[in-house]
C-alpha atoms as a PDB file:
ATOM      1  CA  UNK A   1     215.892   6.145-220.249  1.00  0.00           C
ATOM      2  CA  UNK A   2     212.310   7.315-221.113  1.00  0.00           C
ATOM      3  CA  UNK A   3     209.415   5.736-219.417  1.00  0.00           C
ATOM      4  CA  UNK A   4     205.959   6.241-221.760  1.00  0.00           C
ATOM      5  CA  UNK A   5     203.383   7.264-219.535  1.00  0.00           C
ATOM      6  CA  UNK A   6     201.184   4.784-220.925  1.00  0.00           C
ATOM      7  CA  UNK A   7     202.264   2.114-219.605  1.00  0.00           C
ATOM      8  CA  UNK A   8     203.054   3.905-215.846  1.00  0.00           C
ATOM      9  CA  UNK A   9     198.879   2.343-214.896  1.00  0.00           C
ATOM     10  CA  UNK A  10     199.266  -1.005-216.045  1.00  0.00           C
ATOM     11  CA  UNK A  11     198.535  -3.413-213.491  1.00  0.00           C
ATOM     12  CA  UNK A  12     200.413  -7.026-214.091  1.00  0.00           C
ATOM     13  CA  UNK A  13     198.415  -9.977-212.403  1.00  0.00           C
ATOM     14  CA  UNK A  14     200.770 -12.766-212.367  1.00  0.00           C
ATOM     15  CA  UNK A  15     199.844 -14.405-209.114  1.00  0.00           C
ATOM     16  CA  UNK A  16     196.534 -16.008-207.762  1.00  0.00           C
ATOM     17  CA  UNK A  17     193.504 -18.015-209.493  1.00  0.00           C
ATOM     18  CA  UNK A  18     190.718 -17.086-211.896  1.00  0.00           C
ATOM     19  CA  UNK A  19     187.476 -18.079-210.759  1.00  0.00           C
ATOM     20  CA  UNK A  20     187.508 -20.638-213.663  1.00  0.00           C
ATOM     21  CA  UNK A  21     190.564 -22.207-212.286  1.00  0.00           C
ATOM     22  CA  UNK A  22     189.366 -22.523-208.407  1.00  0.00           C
ATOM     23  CA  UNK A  23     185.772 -24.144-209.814  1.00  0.00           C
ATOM     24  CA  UNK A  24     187.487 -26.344-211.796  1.00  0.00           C
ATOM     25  CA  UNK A  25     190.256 -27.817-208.628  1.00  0.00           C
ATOM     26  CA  UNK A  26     187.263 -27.886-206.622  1.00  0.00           C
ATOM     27  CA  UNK A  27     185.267 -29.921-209.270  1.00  0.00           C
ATOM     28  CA  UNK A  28     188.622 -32.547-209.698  1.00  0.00           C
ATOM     29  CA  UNK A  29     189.020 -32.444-205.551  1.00  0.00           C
ATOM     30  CA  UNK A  30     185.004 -33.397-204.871  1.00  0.00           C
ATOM     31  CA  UNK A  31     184.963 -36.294-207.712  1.00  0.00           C
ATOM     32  CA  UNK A  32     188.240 -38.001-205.849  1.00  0.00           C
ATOM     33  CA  UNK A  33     186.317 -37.675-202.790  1.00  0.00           C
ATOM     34  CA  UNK A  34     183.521 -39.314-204.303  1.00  0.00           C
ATOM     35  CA  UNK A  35     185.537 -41.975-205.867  1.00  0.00           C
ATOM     36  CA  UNK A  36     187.159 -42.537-202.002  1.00  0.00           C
ATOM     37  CA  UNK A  37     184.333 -42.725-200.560  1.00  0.00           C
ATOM     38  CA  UNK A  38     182.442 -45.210-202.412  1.00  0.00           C
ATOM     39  CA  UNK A  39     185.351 -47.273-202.690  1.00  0.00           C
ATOM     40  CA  UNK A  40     186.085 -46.627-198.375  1.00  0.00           C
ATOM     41  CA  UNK A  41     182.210 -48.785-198.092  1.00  0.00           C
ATOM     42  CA  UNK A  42     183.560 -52.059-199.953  1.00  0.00           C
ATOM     43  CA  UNK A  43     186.773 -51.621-197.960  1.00  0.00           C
ATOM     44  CA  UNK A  44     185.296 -51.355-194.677  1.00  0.00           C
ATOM     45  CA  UNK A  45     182.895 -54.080-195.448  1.00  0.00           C
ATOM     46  CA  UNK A  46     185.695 -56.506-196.143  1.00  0.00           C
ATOM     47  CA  UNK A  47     187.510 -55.469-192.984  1.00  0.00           C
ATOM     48  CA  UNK A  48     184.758 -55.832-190.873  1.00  0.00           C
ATOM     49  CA  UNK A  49     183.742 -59.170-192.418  1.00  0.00           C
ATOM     50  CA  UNK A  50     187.282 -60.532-192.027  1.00  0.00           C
ATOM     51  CA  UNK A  51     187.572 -59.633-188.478  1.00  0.00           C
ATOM     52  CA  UNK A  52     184.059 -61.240-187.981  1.00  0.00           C
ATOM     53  CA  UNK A  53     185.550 -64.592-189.842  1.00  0.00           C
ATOM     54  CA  UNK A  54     188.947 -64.013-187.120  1.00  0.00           C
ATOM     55  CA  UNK A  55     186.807 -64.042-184.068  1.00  0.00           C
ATOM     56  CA  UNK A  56     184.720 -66.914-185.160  1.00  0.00           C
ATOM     57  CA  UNK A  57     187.894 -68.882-185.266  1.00  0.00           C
ATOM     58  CA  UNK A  58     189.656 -67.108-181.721  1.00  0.00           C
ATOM     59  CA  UNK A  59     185.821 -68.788-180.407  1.00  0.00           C
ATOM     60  CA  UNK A  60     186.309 -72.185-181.907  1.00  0.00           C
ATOM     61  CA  UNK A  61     189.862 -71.569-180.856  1.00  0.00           C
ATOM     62  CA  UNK A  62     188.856 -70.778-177.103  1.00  0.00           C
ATOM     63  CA  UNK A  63     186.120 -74.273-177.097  1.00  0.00           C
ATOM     64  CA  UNK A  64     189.239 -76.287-177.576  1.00  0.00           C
ATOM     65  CA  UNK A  65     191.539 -74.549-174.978  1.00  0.00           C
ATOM     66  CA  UNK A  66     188.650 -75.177-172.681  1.00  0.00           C
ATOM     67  CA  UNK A  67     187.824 -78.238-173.825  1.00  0.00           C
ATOM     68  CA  UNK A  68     191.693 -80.159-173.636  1.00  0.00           C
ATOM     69  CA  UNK A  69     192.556 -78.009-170.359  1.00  0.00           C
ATOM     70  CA  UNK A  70     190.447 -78.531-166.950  1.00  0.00           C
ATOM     71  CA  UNK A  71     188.171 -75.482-166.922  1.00  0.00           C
ATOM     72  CA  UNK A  72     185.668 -76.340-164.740  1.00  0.00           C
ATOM     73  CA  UNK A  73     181.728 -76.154-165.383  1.00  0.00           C
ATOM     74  CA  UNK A  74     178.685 -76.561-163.075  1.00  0.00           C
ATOM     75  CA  UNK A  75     181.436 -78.341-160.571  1.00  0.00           C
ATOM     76  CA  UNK A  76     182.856 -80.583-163.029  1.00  0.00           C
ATOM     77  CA  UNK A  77     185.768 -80.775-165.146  1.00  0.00           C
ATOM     78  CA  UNK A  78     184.352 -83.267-167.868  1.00  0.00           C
ATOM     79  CA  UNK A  79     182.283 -81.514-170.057  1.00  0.00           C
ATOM     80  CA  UNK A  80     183.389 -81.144-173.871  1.00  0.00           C
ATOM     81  CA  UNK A  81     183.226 -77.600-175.045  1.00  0.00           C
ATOM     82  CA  UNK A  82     182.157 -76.565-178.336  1.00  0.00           C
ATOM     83  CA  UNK A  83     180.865 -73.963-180.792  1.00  0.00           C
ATOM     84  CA  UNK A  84     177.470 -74.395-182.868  1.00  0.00           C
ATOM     85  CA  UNK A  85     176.232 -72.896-186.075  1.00  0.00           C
ATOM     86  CA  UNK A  86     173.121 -73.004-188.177  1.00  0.00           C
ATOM     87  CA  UNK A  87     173.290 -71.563-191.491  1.00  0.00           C
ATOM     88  CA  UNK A  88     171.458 -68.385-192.609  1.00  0.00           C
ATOM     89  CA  UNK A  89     171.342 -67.197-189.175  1.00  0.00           C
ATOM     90  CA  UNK A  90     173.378 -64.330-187.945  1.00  0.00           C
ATOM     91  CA  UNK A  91     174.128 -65.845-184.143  1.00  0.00           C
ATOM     92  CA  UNK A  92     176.233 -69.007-183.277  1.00  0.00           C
ATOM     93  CA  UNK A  93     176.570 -70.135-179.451  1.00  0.00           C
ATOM     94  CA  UNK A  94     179.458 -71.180-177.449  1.00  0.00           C
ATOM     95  CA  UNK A  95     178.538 -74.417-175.020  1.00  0.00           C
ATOM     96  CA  UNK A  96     179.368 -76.990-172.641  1.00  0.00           C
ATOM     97  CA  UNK A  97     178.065 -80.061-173.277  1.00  0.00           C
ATOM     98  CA  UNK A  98     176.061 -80.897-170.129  1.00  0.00           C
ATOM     99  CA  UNK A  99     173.244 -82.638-170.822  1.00  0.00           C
ATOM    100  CA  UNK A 100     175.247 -85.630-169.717  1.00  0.00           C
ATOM    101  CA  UNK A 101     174.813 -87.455-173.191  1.00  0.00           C
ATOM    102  CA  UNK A 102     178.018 -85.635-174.594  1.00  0.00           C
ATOM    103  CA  UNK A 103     176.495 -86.169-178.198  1.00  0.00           C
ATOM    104  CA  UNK A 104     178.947 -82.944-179.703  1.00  0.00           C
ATOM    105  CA  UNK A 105     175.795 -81.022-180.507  1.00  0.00           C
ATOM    106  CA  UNK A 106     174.342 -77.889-178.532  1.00  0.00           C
ATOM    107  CA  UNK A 107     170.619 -79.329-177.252  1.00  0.00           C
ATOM    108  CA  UNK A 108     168.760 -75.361-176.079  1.00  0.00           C
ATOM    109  CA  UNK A 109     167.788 -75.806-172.827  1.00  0.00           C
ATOM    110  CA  UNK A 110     170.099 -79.084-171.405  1.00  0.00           C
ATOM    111  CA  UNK A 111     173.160 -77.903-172.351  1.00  0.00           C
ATOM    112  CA  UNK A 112     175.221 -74.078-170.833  1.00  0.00           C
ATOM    113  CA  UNK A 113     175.225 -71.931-172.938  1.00  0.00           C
ATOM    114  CA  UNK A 114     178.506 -70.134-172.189  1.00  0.00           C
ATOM    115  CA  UNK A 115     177.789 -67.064-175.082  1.00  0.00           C
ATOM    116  CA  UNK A 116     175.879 -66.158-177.568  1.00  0.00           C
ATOM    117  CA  UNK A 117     177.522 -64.281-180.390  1.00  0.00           C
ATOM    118  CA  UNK A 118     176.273 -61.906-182.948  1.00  0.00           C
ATOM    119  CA  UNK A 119     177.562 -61.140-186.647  1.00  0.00           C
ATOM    120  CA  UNK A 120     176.918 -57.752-187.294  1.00  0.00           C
ATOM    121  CA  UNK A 121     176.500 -55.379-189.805  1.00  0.00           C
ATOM    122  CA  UNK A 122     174.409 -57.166-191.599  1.00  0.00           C
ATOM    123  CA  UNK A 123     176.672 -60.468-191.899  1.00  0.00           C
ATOM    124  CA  UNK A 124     175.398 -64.048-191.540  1.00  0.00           C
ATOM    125  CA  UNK A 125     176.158 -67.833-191.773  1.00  0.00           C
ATOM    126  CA  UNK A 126     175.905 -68.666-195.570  1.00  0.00           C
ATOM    127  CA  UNK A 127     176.868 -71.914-195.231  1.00  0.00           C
ATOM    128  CA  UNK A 128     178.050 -74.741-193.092  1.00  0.00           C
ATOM    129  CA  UNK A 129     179.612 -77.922-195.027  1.00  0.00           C
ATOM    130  CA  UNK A 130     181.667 -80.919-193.645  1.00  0.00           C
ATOM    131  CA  UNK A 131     183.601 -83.420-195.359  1.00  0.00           C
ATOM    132  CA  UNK A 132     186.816 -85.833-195.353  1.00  0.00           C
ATOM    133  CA  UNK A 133     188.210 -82.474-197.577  1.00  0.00           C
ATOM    134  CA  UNK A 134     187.178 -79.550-199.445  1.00  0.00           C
ATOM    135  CA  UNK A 135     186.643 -81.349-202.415  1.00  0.00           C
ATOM    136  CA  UNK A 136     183.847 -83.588-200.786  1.00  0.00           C
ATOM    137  CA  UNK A 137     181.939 -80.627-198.340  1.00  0.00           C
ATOM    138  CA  UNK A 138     178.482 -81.052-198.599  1.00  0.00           C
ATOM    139  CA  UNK A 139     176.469 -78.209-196.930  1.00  0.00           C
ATOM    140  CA  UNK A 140     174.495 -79.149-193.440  1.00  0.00           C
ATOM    141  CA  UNK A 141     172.095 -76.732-192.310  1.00  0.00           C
ATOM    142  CA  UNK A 142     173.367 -77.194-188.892  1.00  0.00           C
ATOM    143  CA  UNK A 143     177.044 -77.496-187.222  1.00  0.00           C
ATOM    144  CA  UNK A 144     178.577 -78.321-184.009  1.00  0.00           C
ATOM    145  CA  UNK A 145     181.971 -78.769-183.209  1.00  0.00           C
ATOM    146  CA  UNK A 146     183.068 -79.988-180.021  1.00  0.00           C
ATOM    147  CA  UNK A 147     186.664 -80.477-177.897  1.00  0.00           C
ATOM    148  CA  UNK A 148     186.826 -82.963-174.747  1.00  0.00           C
ATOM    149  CA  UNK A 149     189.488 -83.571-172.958  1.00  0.00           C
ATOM    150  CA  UNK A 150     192.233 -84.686-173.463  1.00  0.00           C
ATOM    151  CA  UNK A 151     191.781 -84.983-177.072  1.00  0.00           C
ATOM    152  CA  UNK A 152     192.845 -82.026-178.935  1.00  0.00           C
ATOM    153  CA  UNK A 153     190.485 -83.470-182.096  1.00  0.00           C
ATOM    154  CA  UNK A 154     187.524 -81.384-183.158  1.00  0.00           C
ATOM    155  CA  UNK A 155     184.042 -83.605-182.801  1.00  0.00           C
ATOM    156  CA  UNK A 156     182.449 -82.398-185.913  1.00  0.00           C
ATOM    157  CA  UNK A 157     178.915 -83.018-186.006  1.00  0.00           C
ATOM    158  CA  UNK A 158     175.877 -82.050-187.775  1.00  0.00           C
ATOM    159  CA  UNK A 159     172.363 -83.191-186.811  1.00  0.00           C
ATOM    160  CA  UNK A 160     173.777 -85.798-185.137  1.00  0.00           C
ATOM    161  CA  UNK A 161     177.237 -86.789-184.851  1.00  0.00           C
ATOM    162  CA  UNK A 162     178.306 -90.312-186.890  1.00  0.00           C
ATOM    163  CA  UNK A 163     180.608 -93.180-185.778  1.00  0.00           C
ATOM    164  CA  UNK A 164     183.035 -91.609-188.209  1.00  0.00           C
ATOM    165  CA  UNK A 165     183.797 -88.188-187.567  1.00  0.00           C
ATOM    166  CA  UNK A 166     184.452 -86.107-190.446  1.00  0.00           C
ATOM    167  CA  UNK A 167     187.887 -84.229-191.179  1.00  0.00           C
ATOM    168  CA  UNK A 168     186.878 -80.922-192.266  1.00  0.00           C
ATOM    169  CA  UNK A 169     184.434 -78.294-191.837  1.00  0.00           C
ATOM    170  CA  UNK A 170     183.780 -75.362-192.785  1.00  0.00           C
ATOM    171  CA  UNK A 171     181.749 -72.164-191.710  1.00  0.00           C
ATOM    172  CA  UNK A 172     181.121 -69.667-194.417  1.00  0.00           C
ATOM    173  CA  UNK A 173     180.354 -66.330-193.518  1.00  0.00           C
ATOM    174  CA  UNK A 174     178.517 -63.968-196.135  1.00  0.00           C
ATOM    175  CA  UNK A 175     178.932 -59.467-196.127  1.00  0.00           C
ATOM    176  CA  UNK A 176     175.860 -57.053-197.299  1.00  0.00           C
ATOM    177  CA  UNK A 177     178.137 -57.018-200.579  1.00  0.00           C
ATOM    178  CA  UNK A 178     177.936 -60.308-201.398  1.00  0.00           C
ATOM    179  CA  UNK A 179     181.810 -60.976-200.321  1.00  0.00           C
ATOM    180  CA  UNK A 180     182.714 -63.945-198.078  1.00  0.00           C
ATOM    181  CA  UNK A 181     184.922 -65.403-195.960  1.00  0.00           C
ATOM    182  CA  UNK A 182     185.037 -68.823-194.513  1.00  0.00           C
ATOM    183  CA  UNK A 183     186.447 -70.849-191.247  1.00  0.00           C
ATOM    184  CA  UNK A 184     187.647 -73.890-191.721  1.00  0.00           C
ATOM    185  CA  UNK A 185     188.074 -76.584-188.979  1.00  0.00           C
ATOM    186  CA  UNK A 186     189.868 -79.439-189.738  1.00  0.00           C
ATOM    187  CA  UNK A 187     189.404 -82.331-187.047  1.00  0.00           C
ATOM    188  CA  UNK A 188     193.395 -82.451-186.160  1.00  0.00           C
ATOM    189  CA  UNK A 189     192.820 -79.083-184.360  1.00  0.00           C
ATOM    190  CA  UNK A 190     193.895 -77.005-187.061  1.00  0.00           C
ATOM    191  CA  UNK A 191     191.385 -73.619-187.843  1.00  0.00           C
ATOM    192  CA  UNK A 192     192.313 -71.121-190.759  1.00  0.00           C
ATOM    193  CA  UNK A 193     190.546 -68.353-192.291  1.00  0.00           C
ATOM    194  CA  UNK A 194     190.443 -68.411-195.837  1.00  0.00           C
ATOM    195  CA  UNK A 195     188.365 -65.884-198.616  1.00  0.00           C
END
């Protein structure tokens, strides 16, 4: 066989990228970046605001395990226990009802203020409603619901608590986004998270 000693300096490239190539996999790898990361922001807002709606309800959740067991406050087993919201603020306190009048609702200053909790991130109370159901929530610009033993019942009060205490509530909780989530107290004991 004869070789032709032009082709003895030809160089074959058949492995590697052109510049053109790399610019353009870089181009495609920054936009899915981009894409992840704006869509990672509504994702962790909707995680956070969920787990802000989950320990909302563990805290209405601990007022009644208070309230229907014996812990003991200021010396004294008889105090209800209860969680109180106003909407469009950010904070909502857990009490004991010791003011001695054991009205349901958190009075600043009479009754103990156990905690005082703080949606963050921007979150806040949207919107407080009770009702006898969904269907018939009308919004309250305040909240309270109570637990006193040995009654596992929610109180639910407003401004003032009424001879007939109302069967639902709930506590809707609003993201920088605009999302939402809501708590819902229902007076046989019964708390859910719902979006």
């Amino acid at each position: 066989m004869r070789h032709d000693s032009r082709f003895k300096n030809i160089r074959t490239f058949s492995r590697g990228f052109t510049l053109v190539e790399l610019i353009v996999s870089i181009s495609i790898f920054a936009m899915m970046t981009a894409l992840v990361v704006a869509k990672y922001g509504n994702f962790n807002q909707s995680v956070l605001l969920t787990n802000l709606a989950y320990d909302m309800a563990l805290t209405i959740r601990t007022a009644q395990t208070y309230g229907v067991s014996v812990r003991q406050e200021g010396g004294d087993f008889k105090y209800p226990y209860g969680v109180s919201f106003i909407a469009g603020d950010s904070t909502f306190v857990f009490f004991a009802d010791t003011d001695g009048t054991k009205n349901g609702i958190y009075d600043d200053g009479t009754d103990a203020k156990l905690n005082s909790y703080t949606l963050k991130r921007g979150a806040k109370i949207k919107d407080v409603c009770i009702g006898s159901s969904s269907a018939s929530c009308s919004s309250e610009s305040v909240l309270s619901i109570t637990y006193t033993r040995p009654d596992p019942d929610a109180r639910i009060c407003h401004i003032y608590c009424e001879a007939t205490i109302p069967e639902y509530a709930r506590i809707t909780i609003e993201g920088l986004d605009g999302s939402t989530r809501a708590v819902v107290v229902r007076k046989n004991g019964q708390i859910s998270v719902e979006e």
